[in-house]
N, C-alpha and C. Protein backbone atom coordinates (compact mmCIF):
# COMPACT_ATOMS: atom_id res chain seq x y z
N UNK A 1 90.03 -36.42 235.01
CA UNK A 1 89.81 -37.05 233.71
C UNK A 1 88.34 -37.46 233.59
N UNK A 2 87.53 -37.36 232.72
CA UNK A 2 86.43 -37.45 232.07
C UNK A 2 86.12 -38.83 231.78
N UNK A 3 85.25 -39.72 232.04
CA UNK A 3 85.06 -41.29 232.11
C UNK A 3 84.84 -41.16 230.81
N UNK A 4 84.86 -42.02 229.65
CA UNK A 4 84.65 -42.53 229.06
C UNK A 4 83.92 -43.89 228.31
N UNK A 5 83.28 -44.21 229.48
CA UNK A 5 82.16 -45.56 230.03
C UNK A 5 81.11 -44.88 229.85
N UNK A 6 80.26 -45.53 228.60
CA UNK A 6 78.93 -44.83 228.03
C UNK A 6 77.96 -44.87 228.87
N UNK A 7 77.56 -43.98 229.28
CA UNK A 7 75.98 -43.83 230.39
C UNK A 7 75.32 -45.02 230.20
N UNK A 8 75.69 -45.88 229.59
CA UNK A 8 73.71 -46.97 229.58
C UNK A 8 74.66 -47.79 229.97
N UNK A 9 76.09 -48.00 230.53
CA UNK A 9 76.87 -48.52 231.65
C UNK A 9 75.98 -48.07 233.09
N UNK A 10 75.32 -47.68 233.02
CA UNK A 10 75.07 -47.40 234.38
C UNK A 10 74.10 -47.09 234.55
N UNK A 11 73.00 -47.51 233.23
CA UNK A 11 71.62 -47.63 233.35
C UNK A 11 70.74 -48.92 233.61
N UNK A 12 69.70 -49.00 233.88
CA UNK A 12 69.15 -50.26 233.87
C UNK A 12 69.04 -50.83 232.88
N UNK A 13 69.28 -52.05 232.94
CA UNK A 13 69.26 -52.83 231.96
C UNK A 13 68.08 -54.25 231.98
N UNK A 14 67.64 -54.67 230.78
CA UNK A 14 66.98 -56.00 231.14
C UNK A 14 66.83 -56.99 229.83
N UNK A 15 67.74 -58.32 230.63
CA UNK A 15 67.90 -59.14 229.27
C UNK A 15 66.92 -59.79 228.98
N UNK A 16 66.55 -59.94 227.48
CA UNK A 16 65.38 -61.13 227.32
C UNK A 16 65.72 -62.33 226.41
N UNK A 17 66.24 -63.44 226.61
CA UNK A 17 66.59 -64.50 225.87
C UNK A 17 65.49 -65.18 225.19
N UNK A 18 65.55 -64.86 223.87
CA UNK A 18 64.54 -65.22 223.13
C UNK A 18 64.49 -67.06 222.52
N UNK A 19 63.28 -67.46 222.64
CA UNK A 19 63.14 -69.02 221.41
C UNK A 19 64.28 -69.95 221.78
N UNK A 20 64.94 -69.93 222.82
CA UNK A 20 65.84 -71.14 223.08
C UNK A 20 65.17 -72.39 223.85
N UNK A 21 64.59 -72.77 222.85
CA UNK A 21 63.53 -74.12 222.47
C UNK A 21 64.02 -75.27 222.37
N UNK A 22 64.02 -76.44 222.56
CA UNK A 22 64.20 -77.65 222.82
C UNK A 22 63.97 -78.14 221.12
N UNK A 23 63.10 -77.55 220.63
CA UNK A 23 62.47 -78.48 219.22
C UNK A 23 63.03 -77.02 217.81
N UNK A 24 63.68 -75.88 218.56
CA UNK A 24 63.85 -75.33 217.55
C UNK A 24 65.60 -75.59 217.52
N UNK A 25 66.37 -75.71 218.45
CA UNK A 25 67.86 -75.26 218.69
C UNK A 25 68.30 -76.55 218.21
N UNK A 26 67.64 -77.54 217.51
CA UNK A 26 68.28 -78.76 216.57
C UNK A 26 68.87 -78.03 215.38
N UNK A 27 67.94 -76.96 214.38
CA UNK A 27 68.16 -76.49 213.61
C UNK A 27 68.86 -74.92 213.08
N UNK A 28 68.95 -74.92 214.69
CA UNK A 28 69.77 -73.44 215.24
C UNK A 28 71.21 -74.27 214.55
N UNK A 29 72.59 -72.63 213.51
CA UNK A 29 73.50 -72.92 213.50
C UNK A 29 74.20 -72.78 214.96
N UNK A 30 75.28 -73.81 215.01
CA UNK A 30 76.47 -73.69 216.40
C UNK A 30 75.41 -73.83 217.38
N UNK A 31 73.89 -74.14 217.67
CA UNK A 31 73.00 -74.11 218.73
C UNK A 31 73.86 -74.49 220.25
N UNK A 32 74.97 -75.13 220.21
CA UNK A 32 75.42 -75.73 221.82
C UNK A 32 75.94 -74.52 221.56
N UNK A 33 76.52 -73.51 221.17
CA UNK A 33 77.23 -72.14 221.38
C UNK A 33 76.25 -71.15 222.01
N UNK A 34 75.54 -71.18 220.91
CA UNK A 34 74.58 -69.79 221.80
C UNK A 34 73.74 -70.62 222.83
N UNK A 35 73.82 -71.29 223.33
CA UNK A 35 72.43 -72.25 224.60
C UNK A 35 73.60 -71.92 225.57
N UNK A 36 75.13 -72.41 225.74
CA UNK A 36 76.18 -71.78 226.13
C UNK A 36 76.19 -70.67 226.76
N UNK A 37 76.37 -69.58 225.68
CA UNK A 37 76.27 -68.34 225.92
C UNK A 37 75.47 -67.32 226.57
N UNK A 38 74.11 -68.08 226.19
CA UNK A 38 72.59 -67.41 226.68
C UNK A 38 72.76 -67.85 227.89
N UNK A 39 73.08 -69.18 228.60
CA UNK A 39 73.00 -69.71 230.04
C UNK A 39 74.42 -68.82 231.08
N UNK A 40 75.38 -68.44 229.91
CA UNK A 40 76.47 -67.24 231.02
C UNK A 40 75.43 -65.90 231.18
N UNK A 41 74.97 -65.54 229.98
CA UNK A 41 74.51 -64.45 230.29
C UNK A 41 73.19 -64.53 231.23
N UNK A 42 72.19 -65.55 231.40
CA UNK A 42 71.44 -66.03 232.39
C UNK A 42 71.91 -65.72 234.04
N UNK A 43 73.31 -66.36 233.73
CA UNK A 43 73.99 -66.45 235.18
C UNK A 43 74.94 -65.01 235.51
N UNK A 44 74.67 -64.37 234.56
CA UNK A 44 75.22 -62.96 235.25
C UNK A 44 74.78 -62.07 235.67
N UNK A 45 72.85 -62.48 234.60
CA UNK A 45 72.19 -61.48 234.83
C UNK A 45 71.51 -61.71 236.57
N UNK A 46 71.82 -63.39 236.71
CA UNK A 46 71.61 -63.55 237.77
C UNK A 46 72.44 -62.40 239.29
N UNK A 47 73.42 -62.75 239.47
CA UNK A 47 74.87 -62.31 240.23
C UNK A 47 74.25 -60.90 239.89
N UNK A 48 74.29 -59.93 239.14
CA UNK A 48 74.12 -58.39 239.13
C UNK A 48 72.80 -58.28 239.39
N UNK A 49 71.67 -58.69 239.47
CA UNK A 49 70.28 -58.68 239.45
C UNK A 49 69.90 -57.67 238.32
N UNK A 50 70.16 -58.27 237.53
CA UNK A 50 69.40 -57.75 236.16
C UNK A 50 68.12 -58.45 235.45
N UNK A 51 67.11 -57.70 235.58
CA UNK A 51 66.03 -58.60 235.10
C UNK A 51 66.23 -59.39 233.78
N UNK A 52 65.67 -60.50 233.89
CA UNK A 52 65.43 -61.74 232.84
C UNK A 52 63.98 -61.64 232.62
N UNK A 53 64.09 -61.66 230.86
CA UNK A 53 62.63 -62.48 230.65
C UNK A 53 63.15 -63.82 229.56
N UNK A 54 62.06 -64.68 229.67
CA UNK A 54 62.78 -66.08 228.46
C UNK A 54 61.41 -66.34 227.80
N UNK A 55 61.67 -65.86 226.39
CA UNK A 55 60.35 -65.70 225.80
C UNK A 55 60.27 -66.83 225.00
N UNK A 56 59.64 -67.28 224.83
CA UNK A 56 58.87 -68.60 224.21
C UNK A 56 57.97 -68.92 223.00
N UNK A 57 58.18 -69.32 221.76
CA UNK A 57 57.47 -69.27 221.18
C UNK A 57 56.28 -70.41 221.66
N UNK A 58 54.95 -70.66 221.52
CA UNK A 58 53.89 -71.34 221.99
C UNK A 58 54.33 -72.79 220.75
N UNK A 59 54.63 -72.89 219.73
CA UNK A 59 54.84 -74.53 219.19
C UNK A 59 56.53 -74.84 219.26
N UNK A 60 57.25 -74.25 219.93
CA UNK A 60 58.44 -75.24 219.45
C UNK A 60 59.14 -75.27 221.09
N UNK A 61 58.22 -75.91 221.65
CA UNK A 61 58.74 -76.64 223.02
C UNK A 61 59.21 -75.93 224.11
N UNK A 62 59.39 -76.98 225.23
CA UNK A 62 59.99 -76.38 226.08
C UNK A 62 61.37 -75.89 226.22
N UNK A 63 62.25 -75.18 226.87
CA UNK A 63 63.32 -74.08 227.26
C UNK A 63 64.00 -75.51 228.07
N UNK A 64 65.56 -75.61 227.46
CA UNK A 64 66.76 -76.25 228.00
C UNK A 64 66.50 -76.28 229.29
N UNK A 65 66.66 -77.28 230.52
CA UNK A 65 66.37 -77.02 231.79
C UNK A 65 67.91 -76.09 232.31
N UNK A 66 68.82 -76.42 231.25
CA UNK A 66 70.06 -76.06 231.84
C UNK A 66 70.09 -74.45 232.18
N UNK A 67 68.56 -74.02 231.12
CA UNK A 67 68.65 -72.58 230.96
C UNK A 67 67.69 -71.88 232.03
N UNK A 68 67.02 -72.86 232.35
CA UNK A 68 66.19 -72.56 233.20
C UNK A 68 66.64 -72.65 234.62
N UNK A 69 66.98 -73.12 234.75
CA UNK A 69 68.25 -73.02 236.20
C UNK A 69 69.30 -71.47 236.06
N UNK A 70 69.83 -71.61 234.92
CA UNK A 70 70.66 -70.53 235.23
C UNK A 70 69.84 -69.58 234.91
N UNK A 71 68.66 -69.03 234.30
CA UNK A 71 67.41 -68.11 234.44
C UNK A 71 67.05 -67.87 236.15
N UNK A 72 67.11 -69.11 236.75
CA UNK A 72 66.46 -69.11 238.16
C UNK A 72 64.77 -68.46 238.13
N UNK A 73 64.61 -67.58 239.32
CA UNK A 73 63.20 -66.94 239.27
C UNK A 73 63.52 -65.54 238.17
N UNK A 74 62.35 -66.02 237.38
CA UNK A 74 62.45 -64.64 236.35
C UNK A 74 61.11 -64.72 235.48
N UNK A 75 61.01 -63.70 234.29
CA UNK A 75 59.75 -63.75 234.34
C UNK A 75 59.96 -64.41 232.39
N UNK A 76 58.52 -65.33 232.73
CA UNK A 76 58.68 -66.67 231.09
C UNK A 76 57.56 -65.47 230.26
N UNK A 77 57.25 -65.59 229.07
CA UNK A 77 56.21 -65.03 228.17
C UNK A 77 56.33 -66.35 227.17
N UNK A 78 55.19 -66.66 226.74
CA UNK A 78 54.83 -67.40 225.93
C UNK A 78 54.36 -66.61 224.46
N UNK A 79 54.23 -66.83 223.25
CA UNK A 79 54.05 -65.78 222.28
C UNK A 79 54.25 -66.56 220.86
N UNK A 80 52.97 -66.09 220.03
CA UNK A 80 53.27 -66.38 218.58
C UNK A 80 53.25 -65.56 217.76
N UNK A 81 53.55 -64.20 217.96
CA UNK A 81 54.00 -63.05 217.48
C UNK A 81 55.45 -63.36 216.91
N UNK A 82 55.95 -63.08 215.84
CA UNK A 82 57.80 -62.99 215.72
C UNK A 82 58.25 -61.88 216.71
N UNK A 83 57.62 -60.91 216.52
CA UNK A 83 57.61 -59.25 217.69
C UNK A 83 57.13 -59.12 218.44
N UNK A 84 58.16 -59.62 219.51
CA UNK A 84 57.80 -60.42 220.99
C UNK A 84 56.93 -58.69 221.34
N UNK A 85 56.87 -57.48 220.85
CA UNK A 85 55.99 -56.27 221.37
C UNK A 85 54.52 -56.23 220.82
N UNK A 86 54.36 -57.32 219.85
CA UNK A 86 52.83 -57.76 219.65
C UNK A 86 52.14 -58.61 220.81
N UNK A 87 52.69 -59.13 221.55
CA UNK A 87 51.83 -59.92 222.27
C UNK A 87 51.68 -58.97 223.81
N UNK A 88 50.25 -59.36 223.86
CA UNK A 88 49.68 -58.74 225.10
C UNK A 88 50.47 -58.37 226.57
N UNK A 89 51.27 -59.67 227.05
CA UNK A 89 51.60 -59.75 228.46
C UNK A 89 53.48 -58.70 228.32
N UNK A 90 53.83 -58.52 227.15
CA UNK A 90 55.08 -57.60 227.23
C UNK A 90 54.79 -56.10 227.65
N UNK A 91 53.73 -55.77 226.88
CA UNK A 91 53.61 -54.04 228.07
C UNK A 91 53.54 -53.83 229.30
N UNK A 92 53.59 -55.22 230.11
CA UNK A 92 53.18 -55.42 231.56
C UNK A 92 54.60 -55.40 231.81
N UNK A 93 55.56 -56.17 231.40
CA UNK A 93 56.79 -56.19 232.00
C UNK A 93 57.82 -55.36 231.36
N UNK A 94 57.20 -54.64 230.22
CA UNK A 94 58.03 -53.46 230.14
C UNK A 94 57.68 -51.98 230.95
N UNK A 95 56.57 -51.74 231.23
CA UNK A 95 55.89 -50.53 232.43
C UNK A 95 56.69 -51.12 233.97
N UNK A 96 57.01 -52.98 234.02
CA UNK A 96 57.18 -52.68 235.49
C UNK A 96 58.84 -52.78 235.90
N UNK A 97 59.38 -52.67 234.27
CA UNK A 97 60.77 -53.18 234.72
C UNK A 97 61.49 -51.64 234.92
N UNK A 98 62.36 -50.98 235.49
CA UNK A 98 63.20 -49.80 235.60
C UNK A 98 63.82 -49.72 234.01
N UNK A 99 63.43 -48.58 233.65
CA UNK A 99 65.08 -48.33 232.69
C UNK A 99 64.29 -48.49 231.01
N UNK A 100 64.97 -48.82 230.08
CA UNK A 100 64.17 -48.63 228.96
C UNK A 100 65.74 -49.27 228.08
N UNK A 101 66.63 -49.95 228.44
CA UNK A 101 67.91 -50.55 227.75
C UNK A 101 67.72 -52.16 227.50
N UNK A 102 66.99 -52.57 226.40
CA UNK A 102 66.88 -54.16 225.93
C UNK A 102 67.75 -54.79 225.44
N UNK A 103 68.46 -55.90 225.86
CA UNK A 103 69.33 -56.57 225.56
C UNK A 103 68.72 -58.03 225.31
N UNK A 104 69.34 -58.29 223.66
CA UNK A 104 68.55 -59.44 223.36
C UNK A 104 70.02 -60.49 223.32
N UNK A 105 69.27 -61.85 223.34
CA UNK A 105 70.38 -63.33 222.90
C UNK A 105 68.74 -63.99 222.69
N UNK A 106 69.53 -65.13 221.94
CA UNK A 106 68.45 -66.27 221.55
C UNK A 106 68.56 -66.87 220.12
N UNK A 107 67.27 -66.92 219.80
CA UNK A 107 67.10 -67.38 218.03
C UNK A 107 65.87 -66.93 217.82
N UNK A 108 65.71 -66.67 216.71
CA UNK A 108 66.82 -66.72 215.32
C UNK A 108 66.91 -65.18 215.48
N UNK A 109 68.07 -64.42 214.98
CA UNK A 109 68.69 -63.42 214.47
C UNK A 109 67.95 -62.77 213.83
N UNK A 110 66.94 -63.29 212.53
CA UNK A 110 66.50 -62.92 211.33
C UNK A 110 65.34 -62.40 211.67
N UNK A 111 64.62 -63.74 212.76
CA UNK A 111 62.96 -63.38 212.29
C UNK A 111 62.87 -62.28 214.04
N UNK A 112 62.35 -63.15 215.05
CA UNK A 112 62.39 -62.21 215.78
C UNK A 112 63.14 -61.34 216.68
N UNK A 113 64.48 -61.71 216.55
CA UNK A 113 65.07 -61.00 217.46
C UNK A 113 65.32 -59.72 216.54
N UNK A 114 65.52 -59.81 215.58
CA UNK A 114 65.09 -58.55 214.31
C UNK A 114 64.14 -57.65 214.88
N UNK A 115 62.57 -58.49 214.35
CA UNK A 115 61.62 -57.49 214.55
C UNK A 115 61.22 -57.29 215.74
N UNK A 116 61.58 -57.87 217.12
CA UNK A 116 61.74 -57.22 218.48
C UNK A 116 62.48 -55.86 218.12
N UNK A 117 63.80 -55.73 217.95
CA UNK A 117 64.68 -54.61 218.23
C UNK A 117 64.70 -53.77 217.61
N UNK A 118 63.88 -53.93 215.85
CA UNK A 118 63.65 -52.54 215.23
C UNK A 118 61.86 -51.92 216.18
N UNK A 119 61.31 -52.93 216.73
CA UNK A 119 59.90 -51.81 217.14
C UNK A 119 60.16 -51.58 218.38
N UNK A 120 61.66 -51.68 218.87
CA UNK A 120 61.64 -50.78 219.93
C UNK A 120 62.76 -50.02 220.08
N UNK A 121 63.46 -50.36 218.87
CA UNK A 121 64.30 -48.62 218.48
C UNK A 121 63.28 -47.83 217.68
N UNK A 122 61.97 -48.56 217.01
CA UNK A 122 60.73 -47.68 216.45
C UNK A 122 60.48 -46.44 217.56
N UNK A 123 60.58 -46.96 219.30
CA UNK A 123 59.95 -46.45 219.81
C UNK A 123 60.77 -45.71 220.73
N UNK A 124 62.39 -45.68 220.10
CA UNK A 124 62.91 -44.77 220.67
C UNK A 124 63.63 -45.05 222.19
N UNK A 125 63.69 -46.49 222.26
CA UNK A 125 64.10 -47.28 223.65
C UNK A 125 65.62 -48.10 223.05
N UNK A 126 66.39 -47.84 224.27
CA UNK A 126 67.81 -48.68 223.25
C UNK A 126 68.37 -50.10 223.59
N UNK A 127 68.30 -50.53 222.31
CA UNK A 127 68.31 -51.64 222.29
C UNK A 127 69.78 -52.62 222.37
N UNK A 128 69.94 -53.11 222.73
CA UNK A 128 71.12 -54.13 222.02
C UNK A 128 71.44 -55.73 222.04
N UNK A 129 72.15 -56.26 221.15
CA UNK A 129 71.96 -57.61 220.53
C UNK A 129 73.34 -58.27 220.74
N UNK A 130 73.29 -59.03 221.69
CA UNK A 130 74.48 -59.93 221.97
C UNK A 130 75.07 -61.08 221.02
N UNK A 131 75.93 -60.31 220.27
CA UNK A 131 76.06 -60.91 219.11
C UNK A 131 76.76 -62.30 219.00
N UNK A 132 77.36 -62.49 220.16
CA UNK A 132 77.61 -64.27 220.81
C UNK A 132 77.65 -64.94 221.18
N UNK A 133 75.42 -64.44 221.42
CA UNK A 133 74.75 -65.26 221.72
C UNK A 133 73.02 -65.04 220.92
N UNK A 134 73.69 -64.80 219.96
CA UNK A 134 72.06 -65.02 218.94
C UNK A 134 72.78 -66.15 217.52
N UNK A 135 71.45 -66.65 216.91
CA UNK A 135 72.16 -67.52 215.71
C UNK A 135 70.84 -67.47 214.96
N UNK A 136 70.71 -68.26 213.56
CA UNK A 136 70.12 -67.94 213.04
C UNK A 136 70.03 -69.78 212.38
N UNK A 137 69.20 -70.29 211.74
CA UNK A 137 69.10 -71.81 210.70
C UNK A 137 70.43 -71.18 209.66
N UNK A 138 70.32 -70.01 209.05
CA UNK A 138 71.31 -69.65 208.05
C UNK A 138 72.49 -68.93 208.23
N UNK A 139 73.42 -68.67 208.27
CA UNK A 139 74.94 -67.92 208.43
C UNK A 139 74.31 -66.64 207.62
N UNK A 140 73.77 -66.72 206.33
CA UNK A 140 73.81 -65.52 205.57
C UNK A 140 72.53 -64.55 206.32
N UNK A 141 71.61 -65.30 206.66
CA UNK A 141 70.49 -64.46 207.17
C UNK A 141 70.69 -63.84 208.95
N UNK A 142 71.71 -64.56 209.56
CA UNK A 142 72.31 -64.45 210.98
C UNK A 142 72.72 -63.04 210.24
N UNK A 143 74.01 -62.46 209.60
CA UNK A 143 74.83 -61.47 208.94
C UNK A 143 73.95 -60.61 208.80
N UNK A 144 73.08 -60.58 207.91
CA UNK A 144 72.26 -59.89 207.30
C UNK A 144 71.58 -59.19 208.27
N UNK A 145 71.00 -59.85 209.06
CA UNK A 145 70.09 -59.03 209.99
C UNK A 145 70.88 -58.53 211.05
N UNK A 146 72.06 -59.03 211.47
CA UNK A 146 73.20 -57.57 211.94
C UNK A 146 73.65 -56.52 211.48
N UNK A 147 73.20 -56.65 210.46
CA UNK A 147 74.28 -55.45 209.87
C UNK A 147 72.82 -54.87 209.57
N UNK A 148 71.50 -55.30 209.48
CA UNK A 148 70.32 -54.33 209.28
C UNK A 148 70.28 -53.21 210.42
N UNK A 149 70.11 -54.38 211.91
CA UNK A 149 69.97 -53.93 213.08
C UNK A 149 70.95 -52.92 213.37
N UNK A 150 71.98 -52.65 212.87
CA UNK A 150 73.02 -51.88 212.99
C UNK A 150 72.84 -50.82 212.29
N UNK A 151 72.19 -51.24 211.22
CA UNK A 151 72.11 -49.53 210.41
C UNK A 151 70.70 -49.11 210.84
N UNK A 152 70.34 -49.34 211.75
CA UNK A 152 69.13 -48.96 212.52
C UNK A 152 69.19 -48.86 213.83
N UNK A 153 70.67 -48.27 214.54
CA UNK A 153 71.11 -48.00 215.62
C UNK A 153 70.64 -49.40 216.70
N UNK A 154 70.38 -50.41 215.99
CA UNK A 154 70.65 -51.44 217.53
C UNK A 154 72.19 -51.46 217.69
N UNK A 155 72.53 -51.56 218.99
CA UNK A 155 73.83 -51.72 219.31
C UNK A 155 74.24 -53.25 219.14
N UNK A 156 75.52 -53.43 218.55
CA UNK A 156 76.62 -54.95 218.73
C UNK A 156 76.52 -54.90 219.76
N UNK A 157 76.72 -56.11 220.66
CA UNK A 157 78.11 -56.10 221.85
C UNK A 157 78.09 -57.58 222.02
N UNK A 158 79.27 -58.20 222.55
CA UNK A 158 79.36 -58.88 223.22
C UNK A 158 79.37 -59.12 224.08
N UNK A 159 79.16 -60.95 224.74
CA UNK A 159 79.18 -60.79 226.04
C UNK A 159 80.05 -60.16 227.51
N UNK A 160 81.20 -60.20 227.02
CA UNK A 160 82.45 -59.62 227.80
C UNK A 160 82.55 -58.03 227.70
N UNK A 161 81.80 -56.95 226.52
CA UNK A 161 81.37 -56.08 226.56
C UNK A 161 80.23 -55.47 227.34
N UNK A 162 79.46 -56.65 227.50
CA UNK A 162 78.13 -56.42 228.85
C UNK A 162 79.28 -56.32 230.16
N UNK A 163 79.67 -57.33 230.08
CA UNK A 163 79.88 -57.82 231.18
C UNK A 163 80.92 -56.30 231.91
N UNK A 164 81.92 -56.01 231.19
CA UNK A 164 82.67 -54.80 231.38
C UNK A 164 81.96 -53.64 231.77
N UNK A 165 80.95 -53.31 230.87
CA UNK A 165 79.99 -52.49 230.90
C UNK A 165 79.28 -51.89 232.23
N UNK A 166 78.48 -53.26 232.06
CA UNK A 166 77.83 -53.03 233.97
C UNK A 166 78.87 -52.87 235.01
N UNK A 167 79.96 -53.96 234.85
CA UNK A 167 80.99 -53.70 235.80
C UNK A 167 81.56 -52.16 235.95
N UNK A 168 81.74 -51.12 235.16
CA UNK A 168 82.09 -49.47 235.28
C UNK A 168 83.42 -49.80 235.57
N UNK A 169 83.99 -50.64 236.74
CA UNK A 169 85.04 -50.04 237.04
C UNK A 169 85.64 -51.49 237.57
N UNK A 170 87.19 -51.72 237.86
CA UNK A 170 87.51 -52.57 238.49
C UNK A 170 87.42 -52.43 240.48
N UNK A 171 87.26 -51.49 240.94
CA UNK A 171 87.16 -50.90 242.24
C UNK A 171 85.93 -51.52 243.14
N UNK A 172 84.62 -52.20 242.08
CA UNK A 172 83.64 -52.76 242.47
C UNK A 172 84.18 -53.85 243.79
N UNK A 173 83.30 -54.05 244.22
CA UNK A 173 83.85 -55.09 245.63
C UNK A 173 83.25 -56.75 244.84
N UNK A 174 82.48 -56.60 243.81
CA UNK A 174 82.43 -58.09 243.62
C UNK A 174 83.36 -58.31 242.44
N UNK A 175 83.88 -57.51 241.94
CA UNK A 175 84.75 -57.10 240.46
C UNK A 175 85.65 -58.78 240.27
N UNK A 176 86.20 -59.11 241.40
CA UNK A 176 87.40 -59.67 241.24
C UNK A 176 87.03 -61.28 240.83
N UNK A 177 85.74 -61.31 242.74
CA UNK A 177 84.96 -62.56 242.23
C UNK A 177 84.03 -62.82 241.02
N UNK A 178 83.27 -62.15 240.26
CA UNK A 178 82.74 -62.16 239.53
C UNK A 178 83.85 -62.03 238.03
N UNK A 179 84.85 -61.29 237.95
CA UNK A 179 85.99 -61.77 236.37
C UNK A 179 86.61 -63.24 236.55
N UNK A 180 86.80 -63.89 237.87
CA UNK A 180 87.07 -64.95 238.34
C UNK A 180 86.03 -66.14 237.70
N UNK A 181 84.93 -65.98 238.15
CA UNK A 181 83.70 -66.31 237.48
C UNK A 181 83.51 -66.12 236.19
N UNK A 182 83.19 -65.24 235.07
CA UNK A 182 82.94 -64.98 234.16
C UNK A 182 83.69 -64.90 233.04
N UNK A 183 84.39 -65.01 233.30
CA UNK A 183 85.53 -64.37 232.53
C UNK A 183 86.97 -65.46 232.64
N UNK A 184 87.11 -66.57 233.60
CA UNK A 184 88.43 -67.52 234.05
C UNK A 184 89.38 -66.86 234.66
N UNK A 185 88.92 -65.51 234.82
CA UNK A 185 90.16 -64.92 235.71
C UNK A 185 91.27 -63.91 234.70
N UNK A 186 91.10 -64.29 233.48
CA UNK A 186 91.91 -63.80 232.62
C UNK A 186 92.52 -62.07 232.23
N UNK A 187 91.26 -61.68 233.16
CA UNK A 187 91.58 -60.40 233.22
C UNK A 187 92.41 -59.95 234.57
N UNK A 188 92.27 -60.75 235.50
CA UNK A 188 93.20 -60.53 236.86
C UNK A 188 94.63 -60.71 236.41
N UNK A 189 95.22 -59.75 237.02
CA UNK A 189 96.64 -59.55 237.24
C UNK A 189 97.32 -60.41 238.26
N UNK A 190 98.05 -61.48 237.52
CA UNK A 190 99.14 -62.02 239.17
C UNK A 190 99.88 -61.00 239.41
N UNK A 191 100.04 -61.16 240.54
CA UNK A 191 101.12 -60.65 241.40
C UNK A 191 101.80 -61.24 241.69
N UNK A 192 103.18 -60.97 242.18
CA UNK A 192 104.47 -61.99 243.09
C UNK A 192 105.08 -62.56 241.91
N UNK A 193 104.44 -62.79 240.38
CA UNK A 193 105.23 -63.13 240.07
C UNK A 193 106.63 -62.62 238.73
């Protein structure tokens, strides 16, 4: 039988959690959701060793410590570009990271996690946007710029869709501890009973 687990399952991948700011995520909608969400996906990218970057805008503060822990060692960019590919120090860690598969979370939806992911489906690199874990100040402008990014081949997914994803298969040797972890177990099967 023929897998059906899309190849960029089994490509490199590298997440970059955008603007999860201390002075901006007051005005982030649901902000304790996606700070949440961005800190699982922090901690998975941790456990699989998937590179992290946590990009920063230069005026709206410092990064949740909660996020910065579950970031651990990884690499920060500072930036007042909206298109985190305008600023200088991103061609450095895109030449040194493996693979060419961007996976965004953060804020806002609209302004840059937008124009991050259309100039680098511009450039022909594939992108995708963790859709529950980005937010936006507005519900209508959060929408809007999904369904742009979408008709401009960024990929949806969610987090439990990453998470499946990289995993390929249940046969993995950390499979069991890590759905245990990530997931509450909910996907494990009891037995015995």
């Amino acid at each position: 039988m023929t897998s059906s687990i899309p190849s960029r399952a089994h490509g490199k991948k590298t997440l970059i959690i955008n603007n999860m700011q201390v002075d901006l995520l007051p005005m982030i909608q649901d902000a304790s959701r996606v700070l949440e969400h961005c800190c699982w996906l922090a901690e998975l990218a941790q456990e699989i060793e998937l590179p992290i970057a946590l990009v920063c805008h230069e005026k709206l503060g410092a990064l949740p410590a909660r996020l910065r822990k579950a970031a651990g060692v990884c690499t920060t960019f500072s930036k007042c570009h909206f298109n985190v590919l305008d600023e200088r120090g991103i061609d450095i860690f895109r030449t040194a990271t493996p693979g060419n598969h961007w996976i965004f979370a953060g804020v806002e939806t609209h302004v840059c996690i937008l124009q991050s992911a259309l100039a680098l489906r511009a450039r022909g690199e594939q992108v995708s946007v963790v859709v529950d874990a980005v937010a936006s100040r507005s519900v209508l402008d959060h929408e809007v710029a999904l369904s742009r990014m979408s008709r401009h081949g960024v990929e949806l997914i969610t987090r439990e869709m990453l998470f499946f994803e990289t995993m390929a298969q249940s046969e993995r040797c950390d499979y069991l501890a890590l759905s245990q972890r990530f997931l509450d177990g909910r996907y494990l099967r009891t037995y015995g009973e």
